[in-house]
Protein backbone atom coordinates (compact mmCIF):
# COMPACT_ATOMS: atom_id res chain seq x y z
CA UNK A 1 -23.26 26.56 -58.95
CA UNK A 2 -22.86 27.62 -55.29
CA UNK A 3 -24.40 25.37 -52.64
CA UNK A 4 -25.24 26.54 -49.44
CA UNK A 5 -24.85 24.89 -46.09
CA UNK A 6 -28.02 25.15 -44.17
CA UNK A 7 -27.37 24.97 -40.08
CA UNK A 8 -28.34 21.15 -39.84
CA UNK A 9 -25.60 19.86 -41.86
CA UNK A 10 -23.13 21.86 -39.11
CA UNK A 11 -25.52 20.31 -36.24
CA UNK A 12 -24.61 16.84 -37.60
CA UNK A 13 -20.89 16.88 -38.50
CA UNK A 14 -20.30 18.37 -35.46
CA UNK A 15 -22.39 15.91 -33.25
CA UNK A 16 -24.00 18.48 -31.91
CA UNK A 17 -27.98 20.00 -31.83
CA UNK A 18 -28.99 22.59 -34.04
CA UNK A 19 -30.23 24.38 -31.16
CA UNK A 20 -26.22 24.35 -29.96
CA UNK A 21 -24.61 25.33 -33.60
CA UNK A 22 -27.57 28.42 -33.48
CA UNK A 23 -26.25 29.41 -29.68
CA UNK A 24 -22.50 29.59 -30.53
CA UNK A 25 -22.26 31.15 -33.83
CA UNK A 26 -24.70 34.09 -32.22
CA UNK A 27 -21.39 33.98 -29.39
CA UNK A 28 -24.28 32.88 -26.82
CA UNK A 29 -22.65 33.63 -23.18
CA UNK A 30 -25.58 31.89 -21.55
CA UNK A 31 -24.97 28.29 -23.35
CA UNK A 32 -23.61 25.85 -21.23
CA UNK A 33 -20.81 23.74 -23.27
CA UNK A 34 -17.35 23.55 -23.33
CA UNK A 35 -15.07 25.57 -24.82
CA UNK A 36 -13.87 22.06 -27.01
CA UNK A 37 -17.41 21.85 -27.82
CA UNK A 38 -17.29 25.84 -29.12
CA UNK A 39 -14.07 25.41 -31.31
CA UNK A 40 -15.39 22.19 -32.98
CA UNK A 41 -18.01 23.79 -33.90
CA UNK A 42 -16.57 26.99 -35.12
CA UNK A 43 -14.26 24.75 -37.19
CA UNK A 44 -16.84 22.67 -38.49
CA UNK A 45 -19.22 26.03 -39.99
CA UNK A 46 -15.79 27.10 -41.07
CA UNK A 47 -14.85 23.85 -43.01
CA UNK A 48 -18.50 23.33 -44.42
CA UNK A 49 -18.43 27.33 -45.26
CA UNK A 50 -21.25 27.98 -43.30
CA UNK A 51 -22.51 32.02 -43.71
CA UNK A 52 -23.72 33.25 -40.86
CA UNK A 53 -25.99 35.43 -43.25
CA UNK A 54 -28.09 32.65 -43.57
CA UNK A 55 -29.20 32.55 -40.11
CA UNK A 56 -30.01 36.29 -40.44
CA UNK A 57 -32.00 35.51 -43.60
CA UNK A 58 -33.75 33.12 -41.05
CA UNK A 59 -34.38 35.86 -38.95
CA UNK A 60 -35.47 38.91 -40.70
CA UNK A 61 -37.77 37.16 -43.44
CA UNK A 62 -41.58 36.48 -42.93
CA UNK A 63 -42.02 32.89 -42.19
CA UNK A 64 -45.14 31.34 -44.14
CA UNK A 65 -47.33 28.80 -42.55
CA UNK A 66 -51.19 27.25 -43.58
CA UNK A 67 -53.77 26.23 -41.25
CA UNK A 68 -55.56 23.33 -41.70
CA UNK A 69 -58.68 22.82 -39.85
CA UNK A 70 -61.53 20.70 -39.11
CA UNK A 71 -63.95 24.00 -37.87
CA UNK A 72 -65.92 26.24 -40.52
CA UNK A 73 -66.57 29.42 -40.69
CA UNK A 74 -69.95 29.66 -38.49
CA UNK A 75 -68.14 27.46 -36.06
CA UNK A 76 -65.05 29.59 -35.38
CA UNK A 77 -67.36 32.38 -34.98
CA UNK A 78 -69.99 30.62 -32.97
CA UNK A 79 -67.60 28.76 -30.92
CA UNK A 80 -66.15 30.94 -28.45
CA UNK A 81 -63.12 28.22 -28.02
CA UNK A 82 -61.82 27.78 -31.35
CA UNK A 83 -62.22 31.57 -31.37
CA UNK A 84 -60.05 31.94 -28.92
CA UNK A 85 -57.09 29.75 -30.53
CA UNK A 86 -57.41 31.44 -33.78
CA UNK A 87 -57.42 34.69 -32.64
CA UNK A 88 -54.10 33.08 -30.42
CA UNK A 89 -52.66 32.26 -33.83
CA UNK A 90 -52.87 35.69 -35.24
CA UNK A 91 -51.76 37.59 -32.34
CA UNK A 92 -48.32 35.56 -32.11
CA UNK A 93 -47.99 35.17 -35.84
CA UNK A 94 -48.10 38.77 -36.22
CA UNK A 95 -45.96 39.30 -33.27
CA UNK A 96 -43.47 37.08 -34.70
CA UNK A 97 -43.79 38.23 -38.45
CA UNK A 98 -44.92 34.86 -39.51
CA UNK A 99 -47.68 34.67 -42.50
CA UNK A 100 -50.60 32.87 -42.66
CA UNK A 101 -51.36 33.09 -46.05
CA UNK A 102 -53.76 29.50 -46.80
CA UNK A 103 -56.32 28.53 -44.23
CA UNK A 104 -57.85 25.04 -45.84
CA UNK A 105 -61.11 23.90 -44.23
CA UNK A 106 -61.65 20.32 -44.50
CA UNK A 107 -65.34 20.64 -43.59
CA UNK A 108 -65.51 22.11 -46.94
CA UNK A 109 -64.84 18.92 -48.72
CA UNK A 110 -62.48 19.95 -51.31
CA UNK A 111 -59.29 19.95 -49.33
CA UNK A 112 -56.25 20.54 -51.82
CA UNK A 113 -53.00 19.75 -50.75
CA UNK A 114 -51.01 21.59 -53.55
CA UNK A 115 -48.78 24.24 -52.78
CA UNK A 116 -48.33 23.39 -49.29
CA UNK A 117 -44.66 22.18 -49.82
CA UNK A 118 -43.93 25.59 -50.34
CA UNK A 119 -44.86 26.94 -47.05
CA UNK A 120 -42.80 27.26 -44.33
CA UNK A 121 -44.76 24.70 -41.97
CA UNK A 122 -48.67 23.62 -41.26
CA UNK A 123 -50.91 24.03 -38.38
CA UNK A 124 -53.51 21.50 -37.87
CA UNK A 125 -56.37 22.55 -35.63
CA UNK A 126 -58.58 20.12 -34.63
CA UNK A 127 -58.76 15.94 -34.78
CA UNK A 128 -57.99 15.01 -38.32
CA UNK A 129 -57.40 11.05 -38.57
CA UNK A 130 -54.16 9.48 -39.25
CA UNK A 131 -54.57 8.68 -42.61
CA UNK A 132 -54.86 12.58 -43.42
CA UNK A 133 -52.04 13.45 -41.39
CA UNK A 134 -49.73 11.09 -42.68
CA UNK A 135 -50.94 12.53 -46.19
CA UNK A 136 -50.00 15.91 -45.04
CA UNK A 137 -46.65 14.97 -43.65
CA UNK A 138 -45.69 14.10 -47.08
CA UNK A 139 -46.69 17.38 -48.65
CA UNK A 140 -44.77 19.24 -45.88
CA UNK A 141 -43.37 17.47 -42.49
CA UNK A 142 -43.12 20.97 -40.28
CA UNK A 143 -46.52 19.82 -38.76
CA UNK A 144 -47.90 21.45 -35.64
CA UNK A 145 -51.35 19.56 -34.01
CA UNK A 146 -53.63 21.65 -32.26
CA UNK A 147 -55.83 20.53 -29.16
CA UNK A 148 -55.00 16.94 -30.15
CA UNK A 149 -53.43 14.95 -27.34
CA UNK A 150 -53.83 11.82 -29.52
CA UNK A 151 -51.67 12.77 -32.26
CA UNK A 152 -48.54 11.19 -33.82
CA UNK A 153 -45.50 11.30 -31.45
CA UNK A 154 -43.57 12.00 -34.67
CA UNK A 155 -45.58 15.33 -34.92
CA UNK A 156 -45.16 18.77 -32.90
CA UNK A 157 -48.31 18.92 -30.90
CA UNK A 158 -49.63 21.47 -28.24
CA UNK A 159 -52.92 20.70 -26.38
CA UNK A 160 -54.31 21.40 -22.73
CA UNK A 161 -54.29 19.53 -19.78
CA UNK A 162 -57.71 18.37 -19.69
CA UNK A 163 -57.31 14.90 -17.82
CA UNK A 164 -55.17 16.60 -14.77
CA UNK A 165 -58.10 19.42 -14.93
CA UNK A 166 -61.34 16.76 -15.21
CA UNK A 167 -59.61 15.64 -12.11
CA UNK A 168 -59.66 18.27 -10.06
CA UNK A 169 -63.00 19.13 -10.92
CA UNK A 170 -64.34 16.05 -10.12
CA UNK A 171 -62.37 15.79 -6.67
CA UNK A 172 -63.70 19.51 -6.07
CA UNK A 173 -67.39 17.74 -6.21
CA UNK A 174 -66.53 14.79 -3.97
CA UNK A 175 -64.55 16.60 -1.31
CA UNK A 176 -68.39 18.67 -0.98
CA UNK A 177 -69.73 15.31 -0.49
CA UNK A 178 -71.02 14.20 -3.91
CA UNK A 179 -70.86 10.42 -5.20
CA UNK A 180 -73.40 10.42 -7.41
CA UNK A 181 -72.05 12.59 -10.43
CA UNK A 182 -73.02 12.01 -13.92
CA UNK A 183 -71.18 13.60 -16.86
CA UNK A 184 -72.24 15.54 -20.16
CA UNK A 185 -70.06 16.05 -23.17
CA UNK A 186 -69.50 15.97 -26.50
CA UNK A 187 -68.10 13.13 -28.85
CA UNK A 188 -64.47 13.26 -29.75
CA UNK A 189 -65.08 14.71 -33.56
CA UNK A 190 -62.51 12.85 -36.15
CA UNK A 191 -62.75 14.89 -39.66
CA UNK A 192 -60.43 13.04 -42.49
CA UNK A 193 -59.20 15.01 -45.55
CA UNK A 194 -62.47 14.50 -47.85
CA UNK A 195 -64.72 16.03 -44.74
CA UNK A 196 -66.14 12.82 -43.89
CA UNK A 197 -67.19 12.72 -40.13
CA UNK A 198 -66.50 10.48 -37.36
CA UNK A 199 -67.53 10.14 -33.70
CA UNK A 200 -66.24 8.06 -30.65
CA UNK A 201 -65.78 8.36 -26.86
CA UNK A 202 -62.26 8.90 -26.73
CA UNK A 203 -62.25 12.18 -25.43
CA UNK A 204 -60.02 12.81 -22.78
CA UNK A 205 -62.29 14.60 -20.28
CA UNK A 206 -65.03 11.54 -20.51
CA UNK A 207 -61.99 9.18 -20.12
CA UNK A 208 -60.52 10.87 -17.53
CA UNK A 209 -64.26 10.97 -15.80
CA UNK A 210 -64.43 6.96 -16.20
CA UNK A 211 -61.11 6.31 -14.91
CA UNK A 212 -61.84 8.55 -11.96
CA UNK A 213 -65.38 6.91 -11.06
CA UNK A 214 -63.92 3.62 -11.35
CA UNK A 215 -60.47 4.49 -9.14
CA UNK A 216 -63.10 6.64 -6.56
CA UNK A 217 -65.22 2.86 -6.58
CA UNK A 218 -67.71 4.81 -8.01
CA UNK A 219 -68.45 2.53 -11.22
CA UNK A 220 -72.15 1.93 -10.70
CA UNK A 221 -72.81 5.85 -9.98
CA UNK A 222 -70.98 6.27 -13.33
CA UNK A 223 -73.36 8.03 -15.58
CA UNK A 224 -72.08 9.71 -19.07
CA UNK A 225 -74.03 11.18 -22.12
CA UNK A 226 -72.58 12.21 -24.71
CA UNK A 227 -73.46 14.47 -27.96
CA UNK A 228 -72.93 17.33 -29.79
CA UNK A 229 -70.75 20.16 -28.11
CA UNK A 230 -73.39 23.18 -28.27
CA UNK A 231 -75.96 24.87 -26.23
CA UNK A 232 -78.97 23.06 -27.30
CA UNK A 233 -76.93 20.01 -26.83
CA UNK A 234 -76.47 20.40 -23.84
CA UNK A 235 -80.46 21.07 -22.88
CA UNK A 236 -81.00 17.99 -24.72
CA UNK A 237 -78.68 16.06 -22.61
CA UNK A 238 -79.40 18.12 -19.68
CA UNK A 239 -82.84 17.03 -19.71
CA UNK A 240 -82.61 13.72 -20.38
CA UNK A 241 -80.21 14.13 -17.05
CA UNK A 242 -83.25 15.24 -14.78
CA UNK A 243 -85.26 11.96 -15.95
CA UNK A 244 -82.69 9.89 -13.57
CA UNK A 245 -83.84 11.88 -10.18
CA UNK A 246 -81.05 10.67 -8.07
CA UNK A 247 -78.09 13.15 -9.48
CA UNK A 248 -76.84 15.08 -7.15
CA UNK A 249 -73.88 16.63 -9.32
CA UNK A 250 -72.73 16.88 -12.79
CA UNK A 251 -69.83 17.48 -14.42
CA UNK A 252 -70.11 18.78 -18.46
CA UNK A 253 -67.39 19.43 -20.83
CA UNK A 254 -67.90 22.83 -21.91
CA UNK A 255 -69.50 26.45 -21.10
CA UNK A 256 -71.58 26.19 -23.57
CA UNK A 257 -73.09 23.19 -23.11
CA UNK A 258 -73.24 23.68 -19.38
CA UNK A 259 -75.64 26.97 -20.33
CA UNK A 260 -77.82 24.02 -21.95
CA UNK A 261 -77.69 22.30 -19.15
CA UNK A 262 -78.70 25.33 -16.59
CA UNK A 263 -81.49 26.11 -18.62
CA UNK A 264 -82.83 22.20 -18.23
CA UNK A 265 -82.49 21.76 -14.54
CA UNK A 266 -83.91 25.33 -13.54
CA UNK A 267 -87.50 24.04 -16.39
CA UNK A 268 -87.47 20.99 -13.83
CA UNK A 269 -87.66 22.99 -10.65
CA UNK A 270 -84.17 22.03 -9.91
CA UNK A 271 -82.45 24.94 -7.44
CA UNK A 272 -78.54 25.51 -8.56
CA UNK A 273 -76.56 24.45 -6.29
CA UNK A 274 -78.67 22.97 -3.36
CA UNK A 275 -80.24 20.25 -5.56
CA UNK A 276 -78.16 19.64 -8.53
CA UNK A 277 -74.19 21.06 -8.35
CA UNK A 278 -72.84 21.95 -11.78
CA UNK A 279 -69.05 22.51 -13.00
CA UNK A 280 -67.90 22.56 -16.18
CA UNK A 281 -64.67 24.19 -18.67
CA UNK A 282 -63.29 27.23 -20.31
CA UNK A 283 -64.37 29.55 -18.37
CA UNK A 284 -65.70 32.09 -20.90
CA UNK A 285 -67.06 35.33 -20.11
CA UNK A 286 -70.72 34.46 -19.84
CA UNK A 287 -69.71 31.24 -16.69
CA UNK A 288 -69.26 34.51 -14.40
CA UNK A 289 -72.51 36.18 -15.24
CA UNK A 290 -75.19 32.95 -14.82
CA UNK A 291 -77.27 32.21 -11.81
CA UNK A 292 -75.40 31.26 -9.75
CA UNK A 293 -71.99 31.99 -11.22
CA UNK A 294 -70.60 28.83 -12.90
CA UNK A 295 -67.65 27.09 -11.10
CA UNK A 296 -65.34 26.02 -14.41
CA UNK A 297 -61.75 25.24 -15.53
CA UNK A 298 -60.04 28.03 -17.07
CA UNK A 299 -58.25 26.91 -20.61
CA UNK A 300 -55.73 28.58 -21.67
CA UNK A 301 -57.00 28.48 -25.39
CA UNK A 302 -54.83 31.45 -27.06
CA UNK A 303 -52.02 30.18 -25.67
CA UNK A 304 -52.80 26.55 -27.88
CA UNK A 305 -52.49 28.89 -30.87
CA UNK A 306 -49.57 31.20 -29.71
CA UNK A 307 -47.28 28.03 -29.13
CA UNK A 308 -48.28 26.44 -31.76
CA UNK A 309 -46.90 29.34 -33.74
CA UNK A 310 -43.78 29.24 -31.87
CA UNK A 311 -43.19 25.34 -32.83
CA UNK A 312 -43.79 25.99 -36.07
CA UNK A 313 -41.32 29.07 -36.36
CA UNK A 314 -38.68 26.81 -34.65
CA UNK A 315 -39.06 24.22 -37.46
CA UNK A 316 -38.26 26.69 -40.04
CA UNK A 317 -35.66 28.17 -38.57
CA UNK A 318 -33.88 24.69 -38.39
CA UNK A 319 -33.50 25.52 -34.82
CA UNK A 320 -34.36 21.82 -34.11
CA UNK A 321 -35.40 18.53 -35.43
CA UNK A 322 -37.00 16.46 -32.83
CA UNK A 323 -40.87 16.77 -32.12
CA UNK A 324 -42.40 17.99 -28.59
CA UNK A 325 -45.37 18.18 -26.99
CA UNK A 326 -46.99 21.40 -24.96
CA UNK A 327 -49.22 20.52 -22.68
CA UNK A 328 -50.69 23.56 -21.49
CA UNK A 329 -52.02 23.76 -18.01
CA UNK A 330 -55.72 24.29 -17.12
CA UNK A 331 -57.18 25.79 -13.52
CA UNK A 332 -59.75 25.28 -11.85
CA UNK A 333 -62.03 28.21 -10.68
CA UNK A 334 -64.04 27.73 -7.67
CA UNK A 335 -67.34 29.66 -7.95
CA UNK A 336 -71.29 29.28 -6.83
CA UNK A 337 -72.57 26.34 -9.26
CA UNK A 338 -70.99 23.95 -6.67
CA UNK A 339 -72.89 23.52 -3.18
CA UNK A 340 -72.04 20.62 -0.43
CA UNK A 341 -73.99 17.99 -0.29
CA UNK A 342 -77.21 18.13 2.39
């Protein structure tokens, strides 16, 4: 029986990265190691009877990964965010040849773990609690988190910057004079691996908006509701918002919502921006297009699913075996919705 020597045993008798063993048996002029470090390695692939071919087996064969996720059907097509990640996930995975042949919806309440062992890793989009990503861990541990800052250290994760970008928002509104901003979002959504539900406030943009308020000396302005993350959500929010009188600006989590949120100021009379100033994030075609134009954080959302890929295709590969975290940048874009303060 002939045993083959995968790249990770040469990483480790050799004391050296994967990443490192990969760069000099492709005769990588770029990598930066000695030539000690070269031979040693050589020597060890050599001893260990290492075939290169199975790097180019690696290479040339369709990777397989499965998505979990917490969103259903309606949702990804409704929801012009997760959209925007899946459609991220395609575009790379076909770029890259990798196949996602099982997509396993956990709102559907029959999740079924087997055959995912078999795959080549797992992408996890969306907040799944620990206990159900410890369970999948087991089944397969080439695990990459999507939009989950919270998630495992021991787990590849890529996510945006939405703390750095709640900041900047919310400075954007104070340096035009405002004080007295409230905030409307939605509930960070935990789903576990039956499809049971659960809500709490730990989502980083409301955090980040806390923290702020109370650094700014702001704590008895603060004002947060929180919800559900659609349209009408946000009118219902929105309205309950103009029952306070003395907001001057308002910071909500998402386009969509913020429509919501438009649509209950303007019923009240309110003028957008010289009595209530509105910002708000992703930046999705429509924020352009209201009255006035909607000042918003651009997310990078296809980019979540794009890197994710790439994570995932670096775990199969063996090309390394410690876990990182993207965290993508988000930017601010300046438009009408916010007015200085009279």
């Amino acid at each position: 029986m002939i045993t083959l020597t995968s790249i990770r045993e040469v990483a480790k008798k050799a004391g050296v990265s994967i990443a490192t063993v990969s760069r000099v048996l492709n005769s990588d002029e770029k990598l930066s190691v000695s030539q000690e470090t070269r031979d040693k390695v050589l020597q060890t692939a050599k001893q260990l009877k290492y075939s290169p071919r199975e790097k180019k087996t690696h290479k040339n064969r369709i990777a397989t990964v499965g998505l979990v996720t917490t969103v259903n059907e309606i949702q990804e097509i409704d929801d012009p965010y997760f959209r925007a990640i899946r459609r991220g996930i395609e575009q790379e995975a076909e770029r890259l040849r990798v196949s996602v042949n099982r997509v396993i919806r956990l709102s559907d309440k029959k999740a079924d773990w087997e055959g995912l062992n078999h795959l080549g890793g797992i992408l996890v989009l969306g907040t799944v609690d620990p206990k159900t990503l410890e369970s999948l861990y087991n089944e397969n541990p080439n695990i990459v988190v999507i939009d989950d800052s919270h998630a495992d250290a021991r787990f590849d994760a890529v996510y945006s910057d939405f703390k750095s970008a709640t900041i900047a928002s919310l400075e954007h509104l104070y340096e035009n004079g405002h004080r007295n901003i409230a905030y409307i979002g939605g509930q960070r959504v935990v789903m576990n691996q039956e499809g049971d539900v659960y809500f709490n406030e730990d989502e980083d943009r409301y955090q980040a908006y806390v923290s702020w308020m109370n650094d700014k000396g702001l704590q008895h302005l603060r004002y947060g509701l929180l919800g559900g993350w659609s349209t009408l959500e946000g009118l219902r929010l929105g309205e309950q918002l103009t029952e306070r009188g003395d907001t001057t600006a308002v910071l909500v989590a998402s386009d969509p919502m913020a429509v919501g949120v438009y649509r209950a100021f303007q019923k009240q009379g309110y003028r957008i921006p010289e009595d209530i100033s509105i910002a708000s994030f992703d930046d999705i075609e429509i924020a352009e297009f209201l009255t006035p134009s909607l000042t918003t954080v651009k997310v990078e959302t296809e980019e979540l699913g794009k890197f994710a890929v790439k994570l995932a295709l670096e775990r199969i590969r063996e090309e390394r075996d410690i876990p990182v975290r993207v965290m993508i940048p988000a930017k601010l874009i300046k438009r009408e919705s916010v007015h200085f303060k009279n």
